[in-house]
PDB file of N, CA and C in Angstrom:
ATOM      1  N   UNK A   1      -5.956   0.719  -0.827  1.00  0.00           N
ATOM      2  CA  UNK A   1      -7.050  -0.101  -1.318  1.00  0.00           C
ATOM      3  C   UNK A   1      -6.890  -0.379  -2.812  1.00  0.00           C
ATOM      4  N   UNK A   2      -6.594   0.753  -3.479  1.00  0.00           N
ATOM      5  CA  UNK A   2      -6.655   0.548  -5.538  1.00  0.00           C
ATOM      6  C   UNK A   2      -5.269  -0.259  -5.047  1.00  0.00           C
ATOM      7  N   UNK A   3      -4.135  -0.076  -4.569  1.00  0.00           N
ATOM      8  CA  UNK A   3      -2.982  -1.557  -4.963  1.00  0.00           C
ATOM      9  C   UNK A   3      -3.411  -2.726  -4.903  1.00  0.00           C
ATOM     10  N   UNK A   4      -4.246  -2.942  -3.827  1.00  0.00           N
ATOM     11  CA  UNK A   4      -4.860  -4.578  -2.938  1.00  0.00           C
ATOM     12  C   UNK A   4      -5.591  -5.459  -4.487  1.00  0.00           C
ATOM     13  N   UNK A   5      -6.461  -3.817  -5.305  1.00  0.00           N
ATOM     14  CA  UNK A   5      -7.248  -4.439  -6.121  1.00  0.00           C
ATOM     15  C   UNK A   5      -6.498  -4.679  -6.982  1.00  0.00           C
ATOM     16  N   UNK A   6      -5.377  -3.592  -7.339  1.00  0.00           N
ATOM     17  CA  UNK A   6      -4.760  -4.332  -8.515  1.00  0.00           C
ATOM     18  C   UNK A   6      -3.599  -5.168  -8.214  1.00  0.00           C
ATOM     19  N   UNK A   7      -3.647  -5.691  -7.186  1.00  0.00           N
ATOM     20  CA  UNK A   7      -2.542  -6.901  -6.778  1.00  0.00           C
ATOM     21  C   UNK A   7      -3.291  -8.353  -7.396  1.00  0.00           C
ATOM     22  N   UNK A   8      -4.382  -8.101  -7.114  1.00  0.00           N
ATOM     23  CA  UNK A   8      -5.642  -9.428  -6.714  1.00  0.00           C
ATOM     24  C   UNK A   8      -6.287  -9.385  -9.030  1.00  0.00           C
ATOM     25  N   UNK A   9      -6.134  -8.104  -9.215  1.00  0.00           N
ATOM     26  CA  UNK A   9      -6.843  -8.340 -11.142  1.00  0.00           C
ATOM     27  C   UNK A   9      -5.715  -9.204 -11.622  1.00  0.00           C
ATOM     28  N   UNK A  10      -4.299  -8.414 -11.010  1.00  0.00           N
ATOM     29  CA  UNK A  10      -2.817  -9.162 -11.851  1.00  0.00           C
ATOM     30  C   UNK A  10      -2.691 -11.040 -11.645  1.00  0.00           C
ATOM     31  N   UNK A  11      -3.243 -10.995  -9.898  1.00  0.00           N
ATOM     32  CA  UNK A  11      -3.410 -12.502 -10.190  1.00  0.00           C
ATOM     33  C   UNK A  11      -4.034 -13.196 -11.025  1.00  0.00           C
ATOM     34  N   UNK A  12      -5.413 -12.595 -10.944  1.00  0.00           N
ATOM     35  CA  UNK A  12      -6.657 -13.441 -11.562  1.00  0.00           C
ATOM     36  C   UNK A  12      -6.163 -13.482 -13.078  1.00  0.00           C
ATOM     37  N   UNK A  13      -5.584 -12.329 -13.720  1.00  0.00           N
ATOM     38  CA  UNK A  13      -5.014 -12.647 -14.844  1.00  0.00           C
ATOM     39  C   UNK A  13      -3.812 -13.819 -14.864  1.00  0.00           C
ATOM     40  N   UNK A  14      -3.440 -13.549 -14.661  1.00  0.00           N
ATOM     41  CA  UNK A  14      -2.125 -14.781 -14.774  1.00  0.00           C
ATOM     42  C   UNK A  14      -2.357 -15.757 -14.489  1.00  0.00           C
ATOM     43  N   UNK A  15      -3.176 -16.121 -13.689  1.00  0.00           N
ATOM     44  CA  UNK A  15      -3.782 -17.433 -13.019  1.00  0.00           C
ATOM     45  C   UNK A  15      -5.180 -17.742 -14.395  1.00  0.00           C
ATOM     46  N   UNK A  16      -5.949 -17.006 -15.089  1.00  0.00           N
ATOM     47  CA  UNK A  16      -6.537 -17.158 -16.378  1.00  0.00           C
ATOM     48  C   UNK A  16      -5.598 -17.631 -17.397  1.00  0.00           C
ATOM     49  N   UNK A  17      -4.275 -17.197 -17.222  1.00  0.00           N
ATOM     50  CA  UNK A  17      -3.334 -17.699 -18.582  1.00  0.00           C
ATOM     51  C   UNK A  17      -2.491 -19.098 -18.449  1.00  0.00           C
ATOM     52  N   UNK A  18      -2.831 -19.383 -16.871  1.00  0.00           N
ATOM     53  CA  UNK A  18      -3.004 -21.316 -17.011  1.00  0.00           C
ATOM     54  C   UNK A  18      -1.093 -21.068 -15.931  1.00  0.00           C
ATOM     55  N   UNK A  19      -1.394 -20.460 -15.463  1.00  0.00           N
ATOM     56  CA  UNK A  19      -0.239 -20.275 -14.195  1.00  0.00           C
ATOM     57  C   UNK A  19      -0.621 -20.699 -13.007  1.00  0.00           C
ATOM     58  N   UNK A  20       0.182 -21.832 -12.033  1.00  0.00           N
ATOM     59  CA  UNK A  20      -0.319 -22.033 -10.797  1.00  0.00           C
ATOM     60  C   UNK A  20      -0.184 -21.347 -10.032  1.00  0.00           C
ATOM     61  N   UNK A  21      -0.807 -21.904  -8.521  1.00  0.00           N
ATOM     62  CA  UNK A  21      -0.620 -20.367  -7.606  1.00  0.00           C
ATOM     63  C   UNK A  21       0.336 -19.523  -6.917  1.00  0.00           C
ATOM     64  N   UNK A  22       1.128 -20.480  -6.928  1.00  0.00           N
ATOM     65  CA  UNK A  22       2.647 -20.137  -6.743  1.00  0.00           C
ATOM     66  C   UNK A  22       3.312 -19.204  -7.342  1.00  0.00           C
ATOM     67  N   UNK A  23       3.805 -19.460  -8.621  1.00  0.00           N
ATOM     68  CA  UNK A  23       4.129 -18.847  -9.930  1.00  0.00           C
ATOM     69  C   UNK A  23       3.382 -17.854  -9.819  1.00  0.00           C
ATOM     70  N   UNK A  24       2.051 -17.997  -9.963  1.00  0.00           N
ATOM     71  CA  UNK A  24       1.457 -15.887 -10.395  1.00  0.00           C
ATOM     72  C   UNK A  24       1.463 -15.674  -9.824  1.00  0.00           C
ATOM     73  N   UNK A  25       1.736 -15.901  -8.169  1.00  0.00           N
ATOM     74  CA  UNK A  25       1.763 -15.037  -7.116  1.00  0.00           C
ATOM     75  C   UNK A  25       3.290 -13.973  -7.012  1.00  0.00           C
ATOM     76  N   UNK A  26       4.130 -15.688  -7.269  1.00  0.00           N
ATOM     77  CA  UNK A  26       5.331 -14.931  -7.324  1.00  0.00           C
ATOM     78  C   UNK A  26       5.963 -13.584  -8.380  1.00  0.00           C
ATOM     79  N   UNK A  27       5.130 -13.938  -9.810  1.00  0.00           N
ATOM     80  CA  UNK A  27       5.171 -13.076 -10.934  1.00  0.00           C
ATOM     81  C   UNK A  27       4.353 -11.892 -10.191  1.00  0.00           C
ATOM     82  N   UNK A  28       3.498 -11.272 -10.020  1.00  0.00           N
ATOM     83  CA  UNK A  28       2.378 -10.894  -9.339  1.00  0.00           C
ATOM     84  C   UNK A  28       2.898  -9.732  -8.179  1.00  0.00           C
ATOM     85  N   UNK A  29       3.689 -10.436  -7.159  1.00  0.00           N
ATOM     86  CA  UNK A  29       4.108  -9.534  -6.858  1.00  0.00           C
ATOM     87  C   UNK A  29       5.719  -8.643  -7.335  1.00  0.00           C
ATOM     88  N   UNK A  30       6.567  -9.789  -7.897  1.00  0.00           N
ATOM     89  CA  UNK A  30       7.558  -9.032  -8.935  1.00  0.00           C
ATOM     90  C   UNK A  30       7.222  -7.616  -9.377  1.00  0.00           C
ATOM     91  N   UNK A  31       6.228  -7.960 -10.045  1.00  0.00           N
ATOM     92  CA  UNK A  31       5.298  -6.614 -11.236  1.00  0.00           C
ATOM     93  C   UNK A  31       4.453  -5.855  -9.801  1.00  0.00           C
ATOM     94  N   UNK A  32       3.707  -5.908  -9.331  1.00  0.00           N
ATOM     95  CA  UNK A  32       3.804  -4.889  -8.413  1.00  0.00           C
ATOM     96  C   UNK A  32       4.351  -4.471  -7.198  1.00  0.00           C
ATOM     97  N   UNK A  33       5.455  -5.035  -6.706  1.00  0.00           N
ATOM     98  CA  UNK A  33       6.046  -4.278  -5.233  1.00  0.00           C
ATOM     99  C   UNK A  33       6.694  -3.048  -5.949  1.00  0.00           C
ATOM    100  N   UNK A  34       7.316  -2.632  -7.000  1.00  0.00           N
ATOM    101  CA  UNK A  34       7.636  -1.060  -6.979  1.00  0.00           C
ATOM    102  C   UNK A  34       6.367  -0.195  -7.174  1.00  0.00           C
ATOM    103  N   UNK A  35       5.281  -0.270  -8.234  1.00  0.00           N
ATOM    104  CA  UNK A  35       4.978   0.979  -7.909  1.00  0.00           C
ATOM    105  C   UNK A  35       3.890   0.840  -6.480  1.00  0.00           C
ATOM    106  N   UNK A  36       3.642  -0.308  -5.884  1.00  0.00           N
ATOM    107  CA  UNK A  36       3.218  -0.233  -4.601  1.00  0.00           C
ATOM    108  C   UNK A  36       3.902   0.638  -3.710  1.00  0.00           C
ATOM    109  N   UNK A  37       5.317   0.367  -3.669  1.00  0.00           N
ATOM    110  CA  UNK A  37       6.202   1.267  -3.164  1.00  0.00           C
ATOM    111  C   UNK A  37       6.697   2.354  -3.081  1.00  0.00           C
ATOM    112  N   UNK A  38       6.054   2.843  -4.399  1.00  0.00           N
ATOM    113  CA  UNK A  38       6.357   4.203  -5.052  1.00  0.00           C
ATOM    114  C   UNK A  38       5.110   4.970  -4.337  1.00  0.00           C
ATOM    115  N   UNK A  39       4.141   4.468  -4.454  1.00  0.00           N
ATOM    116  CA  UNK A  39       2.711   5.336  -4.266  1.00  0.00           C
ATOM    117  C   UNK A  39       2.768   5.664  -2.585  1.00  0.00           C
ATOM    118  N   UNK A  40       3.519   4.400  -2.390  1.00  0.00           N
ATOM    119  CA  UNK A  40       3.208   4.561  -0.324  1.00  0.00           C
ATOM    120  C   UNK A  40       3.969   5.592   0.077  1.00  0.00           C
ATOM    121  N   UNK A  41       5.370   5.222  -0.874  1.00  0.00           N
ATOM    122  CA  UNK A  41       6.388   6.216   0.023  1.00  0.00           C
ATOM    123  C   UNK A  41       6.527   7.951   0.274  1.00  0.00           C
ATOM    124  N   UNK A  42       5.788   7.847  -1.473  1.00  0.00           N
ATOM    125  CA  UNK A  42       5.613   9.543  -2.030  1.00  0.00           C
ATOM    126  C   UNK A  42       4.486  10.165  -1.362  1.00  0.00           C
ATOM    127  N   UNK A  43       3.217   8.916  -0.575  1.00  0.00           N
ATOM    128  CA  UNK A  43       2.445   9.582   0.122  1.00  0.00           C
ATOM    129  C   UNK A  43       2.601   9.993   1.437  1.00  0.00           C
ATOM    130  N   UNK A  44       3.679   8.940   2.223  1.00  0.00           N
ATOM    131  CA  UNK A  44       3.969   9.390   3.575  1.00  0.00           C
ATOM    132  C   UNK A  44       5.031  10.017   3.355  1.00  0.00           C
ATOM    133  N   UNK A  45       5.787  10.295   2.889  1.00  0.00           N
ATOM    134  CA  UNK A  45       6.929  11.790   3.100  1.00  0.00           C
ATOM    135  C   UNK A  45       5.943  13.027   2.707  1.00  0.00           C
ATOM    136  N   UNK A  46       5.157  13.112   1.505  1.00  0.00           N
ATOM    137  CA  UNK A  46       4.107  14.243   1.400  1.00  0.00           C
ATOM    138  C   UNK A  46       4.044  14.590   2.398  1.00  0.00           C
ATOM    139  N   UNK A  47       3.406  13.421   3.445  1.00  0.00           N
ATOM    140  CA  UNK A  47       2.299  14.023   4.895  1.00  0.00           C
ATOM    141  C   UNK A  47       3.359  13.910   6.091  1.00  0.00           C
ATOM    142  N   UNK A  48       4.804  14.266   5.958  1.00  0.00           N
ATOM    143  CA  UNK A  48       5.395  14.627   7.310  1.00  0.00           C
ATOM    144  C   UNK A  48       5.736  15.569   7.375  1.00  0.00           C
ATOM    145  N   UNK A  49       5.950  16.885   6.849  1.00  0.00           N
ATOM    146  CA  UNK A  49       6.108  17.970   7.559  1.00  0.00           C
ATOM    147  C   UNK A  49       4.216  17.979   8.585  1.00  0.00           C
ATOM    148  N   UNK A  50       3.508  17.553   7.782  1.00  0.00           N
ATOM    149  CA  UNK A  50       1.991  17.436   8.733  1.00  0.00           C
ATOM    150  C   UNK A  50       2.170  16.751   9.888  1.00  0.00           C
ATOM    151  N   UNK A  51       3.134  15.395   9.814  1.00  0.00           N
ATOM    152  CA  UNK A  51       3.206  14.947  11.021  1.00  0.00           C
ATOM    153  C   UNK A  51       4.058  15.155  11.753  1.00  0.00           C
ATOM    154  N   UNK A  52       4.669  15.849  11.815  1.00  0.00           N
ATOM    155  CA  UNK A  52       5.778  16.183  12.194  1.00  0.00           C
ATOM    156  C   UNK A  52       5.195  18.298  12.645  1.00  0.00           C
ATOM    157  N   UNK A  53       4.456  18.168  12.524  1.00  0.00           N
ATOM    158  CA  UNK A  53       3.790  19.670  13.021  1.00  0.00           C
ATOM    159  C   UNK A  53       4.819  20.413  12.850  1.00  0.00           C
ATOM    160  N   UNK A  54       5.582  20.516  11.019  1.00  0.00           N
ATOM    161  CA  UNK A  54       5.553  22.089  11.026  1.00  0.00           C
ATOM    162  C   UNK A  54       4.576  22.764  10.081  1.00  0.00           C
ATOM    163  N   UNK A  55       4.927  23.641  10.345  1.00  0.00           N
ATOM    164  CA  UNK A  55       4.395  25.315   9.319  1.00  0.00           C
ATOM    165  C   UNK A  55       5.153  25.764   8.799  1.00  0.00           C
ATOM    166  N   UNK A  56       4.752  26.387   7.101  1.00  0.00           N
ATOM    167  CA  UNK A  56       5.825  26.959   6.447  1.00  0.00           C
ATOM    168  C   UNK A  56       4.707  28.534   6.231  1.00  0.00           C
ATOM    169  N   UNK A  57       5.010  29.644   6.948  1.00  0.00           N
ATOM    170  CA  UNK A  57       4.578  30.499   6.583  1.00  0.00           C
ATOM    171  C   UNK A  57       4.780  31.404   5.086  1.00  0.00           C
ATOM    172  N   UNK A  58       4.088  31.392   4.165  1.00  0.00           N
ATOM    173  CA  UNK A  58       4.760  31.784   2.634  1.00  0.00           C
ATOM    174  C   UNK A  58       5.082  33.541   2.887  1.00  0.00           C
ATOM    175  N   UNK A  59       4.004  33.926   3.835  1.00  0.00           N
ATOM    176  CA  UNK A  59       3.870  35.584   4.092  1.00  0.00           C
ATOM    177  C   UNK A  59       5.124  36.878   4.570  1.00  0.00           C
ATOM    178  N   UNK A  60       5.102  35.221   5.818  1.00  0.00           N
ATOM    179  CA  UNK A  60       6.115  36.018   6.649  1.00  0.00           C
ATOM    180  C   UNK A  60       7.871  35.382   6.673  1.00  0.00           C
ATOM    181  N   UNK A  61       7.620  34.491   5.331  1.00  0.00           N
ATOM    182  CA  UNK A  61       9.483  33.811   5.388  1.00  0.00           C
ATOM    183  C   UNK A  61       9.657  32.952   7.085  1.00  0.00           C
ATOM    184  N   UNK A  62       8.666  32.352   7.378  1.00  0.00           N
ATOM    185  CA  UNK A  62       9.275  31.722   8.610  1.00  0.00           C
ATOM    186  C   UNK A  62       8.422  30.396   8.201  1.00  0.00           C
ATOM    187  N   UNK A  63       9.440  29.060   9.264  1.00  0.00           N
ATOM    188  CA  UNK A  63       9.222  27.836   9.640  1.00  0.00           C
ATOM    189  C   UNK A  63       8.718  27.821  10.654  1.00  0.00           C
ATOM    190  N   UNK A  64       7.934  27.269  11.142  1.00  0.00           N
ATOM    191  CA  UNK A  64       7.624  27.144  12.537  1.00  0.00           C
ATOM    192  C   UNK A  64       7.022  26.165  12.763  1.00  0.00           C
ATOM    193  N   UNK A  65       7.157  25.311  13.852  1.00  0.00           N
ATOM    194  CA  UNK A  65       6.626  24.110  14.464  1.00  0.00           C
ATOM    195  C   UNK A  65       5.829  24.180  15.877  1.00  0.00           C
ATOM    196  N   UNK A  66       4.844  23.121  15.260  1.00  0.00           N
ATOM    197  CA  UNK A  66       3.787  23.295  16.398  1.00  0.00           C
ATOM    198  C   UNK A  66       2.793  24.725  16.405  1.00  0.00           C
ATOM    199  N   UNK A  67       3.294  25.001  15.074  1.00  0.00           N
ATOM    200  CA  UNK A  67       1.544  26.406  15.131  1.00  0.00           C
ATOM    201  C   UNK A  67       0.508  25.443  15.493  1.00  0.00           C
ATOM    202  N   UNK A  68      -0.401  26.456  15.522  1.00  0.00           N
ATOM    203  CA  UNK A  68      -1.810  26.427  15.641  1.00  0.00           C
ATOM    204  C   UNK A  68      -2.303  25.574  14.545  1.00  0.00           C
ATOM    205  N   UNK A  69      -1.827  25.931  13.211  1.00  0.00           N
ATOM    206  CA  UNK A  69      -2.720  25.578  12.058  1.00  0.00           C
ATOM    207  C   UNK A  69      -2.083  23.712  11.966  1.00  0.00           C
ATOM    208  N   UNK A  70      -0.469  23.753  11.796  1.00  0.00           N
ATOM    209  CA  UNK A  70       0.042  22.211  12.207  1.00  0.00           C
ATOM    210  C   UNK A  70      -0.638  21.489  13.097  1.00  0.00           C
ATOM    211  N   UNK A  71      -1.073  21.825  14.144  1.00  0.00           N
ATOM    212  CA  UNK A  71      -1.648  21.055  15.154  1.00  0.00           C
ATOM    213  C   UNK A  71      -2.931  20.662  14.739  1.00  0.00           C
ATOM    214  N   UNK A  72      -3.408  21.098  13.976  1.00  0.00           N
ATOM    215  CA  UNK A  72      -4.879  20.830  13.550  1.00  0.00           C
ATOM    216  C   UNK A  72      -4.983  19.885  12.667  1.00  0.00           C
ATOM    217  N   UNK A  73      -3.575  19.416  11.997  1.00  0.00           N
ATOM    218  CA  UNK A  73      -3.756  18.599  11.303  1.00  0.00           C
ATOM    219  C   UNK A  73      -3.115  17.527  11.601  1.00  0.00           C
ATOM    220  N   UNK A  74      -2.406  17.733  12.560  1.00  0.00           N
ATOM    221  CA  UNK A  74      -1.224  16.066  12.574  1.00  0.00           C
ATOM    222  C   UNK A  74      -1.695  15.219  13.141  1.00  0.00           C
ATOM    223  N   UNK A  75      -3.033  15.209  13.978  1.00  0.00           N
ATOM    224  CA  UNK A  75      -3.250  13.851  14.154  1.00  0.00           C
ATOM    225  C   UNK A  75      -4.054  13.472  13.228  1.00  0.00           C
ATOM    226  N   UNK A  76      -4.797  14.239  12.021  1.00  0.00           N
ATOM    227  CA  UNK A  76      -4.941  13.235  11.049  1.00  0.00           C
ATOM    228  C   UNK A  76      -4.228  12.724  10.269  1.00  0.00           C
ATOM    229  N   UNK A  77      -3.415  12.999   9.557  1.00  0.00           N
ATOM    230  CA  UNK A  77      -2.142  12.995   8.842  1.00  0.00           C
ATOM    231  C   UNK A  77      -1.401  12.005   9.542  1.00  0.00           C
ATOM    232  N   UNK A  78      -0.779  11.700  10.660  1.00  0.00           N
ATOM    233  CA  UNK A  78      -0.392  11.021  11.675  1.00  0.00           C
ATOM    234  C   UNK A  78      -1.318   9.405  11.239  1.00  0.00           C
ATOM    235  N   UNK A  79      -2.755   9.347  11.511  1.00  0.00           N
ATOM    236  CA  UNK A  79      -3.288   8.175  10.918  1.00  0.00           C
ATOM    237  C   UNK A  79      -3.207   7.754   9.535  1.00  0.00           C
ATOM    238  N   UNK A  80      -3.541   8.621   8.612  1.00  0.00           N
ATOM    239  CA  UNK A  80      -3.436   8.188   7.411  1.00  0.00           C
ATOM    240  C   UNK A  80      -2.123   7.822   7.101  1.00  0.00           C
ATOM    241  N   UNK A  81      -0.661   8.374   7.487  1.00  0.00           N
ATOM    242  CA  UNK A  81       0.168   8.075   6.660  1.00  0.00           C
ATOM    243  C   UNK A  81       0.637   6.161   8.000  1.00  0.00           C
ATOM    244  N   UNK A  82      -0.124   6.168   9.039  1.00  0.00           N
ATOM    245  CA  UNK A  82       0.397   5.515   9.717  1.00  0.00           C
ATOM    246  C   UNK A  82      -0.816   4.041   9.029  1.00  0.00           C
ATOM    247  N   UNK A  83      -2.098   4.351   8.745  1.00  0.00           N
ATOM    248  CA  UNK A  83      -2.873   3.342   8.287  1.00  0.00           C
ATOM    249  C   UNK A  83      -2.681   3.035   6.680  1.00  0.00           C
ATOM    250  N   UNK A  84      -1.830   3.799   6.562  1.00  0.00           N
ATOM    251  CA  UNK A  84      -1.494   3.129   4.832  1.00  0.00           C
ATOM    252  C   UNK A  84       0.020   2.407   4.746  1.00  0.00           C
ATOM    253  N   UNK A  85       0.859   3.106   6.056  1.00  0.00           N
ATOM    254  CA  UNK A  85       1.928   2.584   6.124  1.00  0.00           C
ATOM    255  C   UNK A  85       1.568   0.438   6.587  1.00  0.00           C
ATOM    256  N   UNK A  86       0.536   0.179   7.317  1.00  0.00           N
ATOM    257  CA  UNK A  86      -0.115  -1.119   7.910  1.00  0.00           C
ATOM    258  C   UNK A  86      -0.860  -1.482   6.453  1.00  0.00           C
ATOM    259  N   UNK A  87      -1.706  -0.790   5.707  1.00  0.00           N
ATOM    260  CA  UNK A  87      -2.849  -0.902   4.783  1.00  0.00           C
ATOM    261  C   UNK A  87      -1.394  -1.881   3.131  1.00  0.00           C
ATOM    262  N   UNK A  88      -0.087  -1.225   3.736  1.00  0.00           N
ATOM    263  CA  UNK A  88       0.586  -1.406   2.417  1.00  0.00           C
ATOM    264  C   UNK A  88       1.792  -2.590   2.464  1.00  0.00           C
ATOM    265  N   UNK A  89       2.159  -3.086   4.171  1.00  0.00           N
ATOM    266  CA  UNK A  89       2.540  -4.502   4.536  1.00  0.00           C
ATOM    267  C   UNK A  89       1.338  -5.373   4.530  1.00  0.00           C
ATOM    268  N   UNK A  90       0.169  -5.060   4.781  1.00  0.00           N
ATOM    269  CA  UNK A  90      -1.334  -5.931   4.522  1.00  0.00           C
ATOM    270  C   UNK A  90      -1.296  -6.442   2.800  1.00  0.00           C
ATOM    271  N   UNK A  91      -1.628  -5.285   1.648  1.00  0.00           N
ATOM    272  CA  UNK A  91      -1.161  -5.651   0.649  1.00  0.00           C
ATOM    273  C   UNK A  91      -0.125  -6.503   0.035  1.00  0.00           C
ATOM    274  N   UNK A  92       1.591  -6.860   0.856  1.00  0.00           N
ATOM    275  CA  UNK A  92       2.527  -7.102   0.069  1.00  0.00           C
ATOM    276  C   UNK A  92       2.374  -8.229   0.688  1.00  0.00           C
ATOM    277  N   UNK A  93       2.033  -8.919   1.979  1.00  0.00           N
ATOM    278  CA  UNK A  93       2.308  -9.905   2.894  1.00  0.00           C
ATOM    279  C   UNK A  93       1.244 -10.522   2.950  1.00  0.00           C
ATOM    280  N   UNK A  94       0.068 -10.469   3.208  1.00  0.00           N
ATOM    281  CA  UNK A  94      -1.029 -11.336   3.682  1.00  0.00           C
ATOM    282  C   UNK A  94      -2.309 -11.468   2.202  1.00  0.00           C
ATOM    283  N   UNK A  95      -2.590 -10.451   1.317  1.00  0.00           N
ATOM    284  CA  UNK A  95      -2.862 -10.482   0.392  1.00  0.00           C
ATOM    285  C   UNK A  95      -2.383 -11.716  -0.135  1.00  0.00           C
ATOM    286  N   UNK A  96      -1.060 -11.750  -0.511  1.00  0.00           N
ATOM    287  CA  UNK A  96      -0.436 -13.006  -1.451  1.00  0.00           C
ATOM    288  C   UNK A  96      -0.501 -14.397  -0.780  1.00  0.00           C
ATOM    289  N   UNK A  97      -0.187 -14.492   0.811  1.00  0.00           N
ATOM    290  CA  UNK A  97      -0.597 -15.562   1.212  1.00  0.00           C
ATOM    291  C   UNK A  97      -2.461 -16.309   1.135  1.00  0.00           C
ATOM    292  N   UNK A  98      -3.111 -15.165   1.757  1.00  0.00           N
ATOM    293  CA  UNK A  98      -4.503 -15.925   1.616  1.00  0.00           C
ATOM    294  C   UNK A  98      -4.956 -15.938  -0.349  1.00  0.00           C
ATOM    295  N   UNK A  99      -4.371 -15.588  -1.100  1.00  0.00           N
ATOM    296  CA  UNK A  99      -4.172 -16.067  -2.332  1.00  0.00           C
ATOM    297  C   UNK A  99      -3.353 -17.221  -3.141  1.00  0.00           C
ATOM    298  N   UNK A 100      -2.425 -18.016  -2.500  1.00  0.00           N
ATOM    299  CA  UNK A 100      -2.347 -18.972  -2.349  1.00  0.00           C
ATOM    300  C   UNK A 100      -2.846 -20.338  -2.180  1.00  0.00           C
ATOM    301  N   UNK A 101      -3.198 -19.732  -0.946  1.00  0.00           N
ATOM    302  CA  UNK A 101      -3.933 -20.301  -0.640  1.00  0.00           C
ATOM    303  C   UNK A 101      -5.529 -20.782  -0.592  1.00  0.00           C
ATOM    304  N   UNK A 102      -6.240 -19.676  -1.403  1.00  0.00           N
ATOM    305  CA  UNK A 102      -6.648 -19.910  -2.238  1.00  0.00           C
ATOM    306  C   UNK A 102      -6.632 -20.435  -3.551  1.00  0.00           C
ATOM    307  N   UNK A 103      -5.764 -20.307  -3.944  1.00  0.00           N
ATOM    308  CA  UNK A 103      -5.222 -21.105  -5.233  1.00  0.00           C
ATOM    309  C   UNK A 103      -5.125 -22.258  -5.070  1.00  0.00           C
ATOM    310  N   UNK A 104      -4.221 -22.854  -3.904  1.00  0.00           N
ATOM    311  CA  UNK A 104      -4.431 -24.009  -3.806  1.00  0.00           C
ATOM    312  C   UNK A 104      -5.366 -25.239  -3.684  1.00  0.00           C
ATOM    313  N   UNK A 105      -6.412 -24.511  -3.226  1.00  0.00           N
ATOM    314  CA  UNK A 105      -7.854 -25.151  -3.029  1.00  0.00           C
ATOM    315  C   UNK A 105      -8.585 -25.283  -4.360  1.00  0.00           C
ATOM    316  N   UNK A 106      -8.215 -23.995  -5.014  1.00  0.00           N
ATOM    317  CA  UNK A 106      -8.755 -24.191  -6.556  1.00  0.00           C
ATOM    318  C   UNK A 106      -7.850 -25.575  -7.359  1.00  0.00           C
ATOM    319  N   UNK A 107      -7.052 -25.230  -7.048  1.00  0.00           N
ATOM    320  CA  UNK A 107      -6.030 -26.695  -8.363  1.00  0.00           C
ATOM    321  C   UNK A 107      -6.296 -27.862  -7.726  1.00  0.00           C
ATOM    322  N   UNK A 108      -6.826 -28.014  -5.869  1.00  0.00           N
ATOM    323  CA  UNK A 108      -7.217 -29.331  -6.038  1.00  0.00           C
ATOM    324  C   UNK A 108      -8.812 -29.737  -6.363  1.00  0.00           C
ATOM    325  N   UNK A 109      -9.775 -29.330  -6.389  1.00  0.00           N
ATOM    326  CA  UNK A 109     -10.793 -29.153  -6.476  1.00  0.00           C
ATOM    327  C   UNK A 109     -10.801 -29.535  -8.067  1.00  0.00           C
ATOM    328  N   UNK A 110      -9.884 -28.748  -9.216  1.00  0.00           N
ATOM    329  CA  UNK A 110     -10.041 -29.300 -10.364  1.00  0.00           C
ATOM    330  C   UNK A 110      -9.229 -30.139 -10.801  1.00  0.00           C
ATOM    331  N   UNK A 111      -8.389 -30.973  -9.616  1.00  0.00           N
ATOM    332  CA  UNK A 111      -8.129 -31.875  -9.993  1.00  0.00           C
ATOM    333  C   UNK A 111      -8.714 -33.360  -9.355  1.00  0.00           C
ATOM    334  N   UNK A 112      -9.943 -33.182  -8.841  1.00  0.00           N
ATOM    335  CA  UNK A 112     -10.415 -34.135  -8.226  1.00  0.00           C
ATOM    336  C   UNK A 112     -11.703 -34.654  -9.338  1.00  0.00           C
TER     337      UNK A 112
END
């Protein structure tokens, strides 16, 4: 959600500094697809040993998969890293188009 918003401030800026919609879109996403990319990726590898149900016991020096305590969490973990993995092609892909396209409606409107 905070990328979507700051995908959409970076436009509105650039598009304030007299850029069409094209151009700041294209600038726009230049400047953010890495750390979009950075934030998604570092969050879904975080959450796969979760999805991936293992356990790292610190006590007893063992790995183990499919405990009790793993299982309790991987199907949430499982959604989140799977609804941000959708939440973060939504951001890079459809964001910039219905902004466009919006844009475009704006430049003819002030040019009518």
């Amino acid at each position: 959600m905070n990328n979507n918003i700051v995908l959409i401030d970076t436009y509105n800026l650039l598009r304030k500094q007299g850029m069409k919609a094209e151009e700041a879109i294209l600038r726009t996403g230049a400047q953010r697809l890495r750390p979009v990319m950075l934030t998604t990726i570092t969050t879904i590898l975080g959450l796969m040993p979760m999805v991936l149900s293992t356990n790292i016991d610190l006590f007893n020096h063992r790995l183990e998969i499919g405990g009790p305590t793993a299982q309790w969490w991987n199907q949430l973990s499982t959604s989140i890293a799977g609804g941000l993995a959708f939440a973060t092609l939504l951001t890079l892909v459809l964001t910039p188009c219905l902004l466009v396209i919006a844009g475009r409606r704006q430049d003819r409107k002030m040019a009518q």
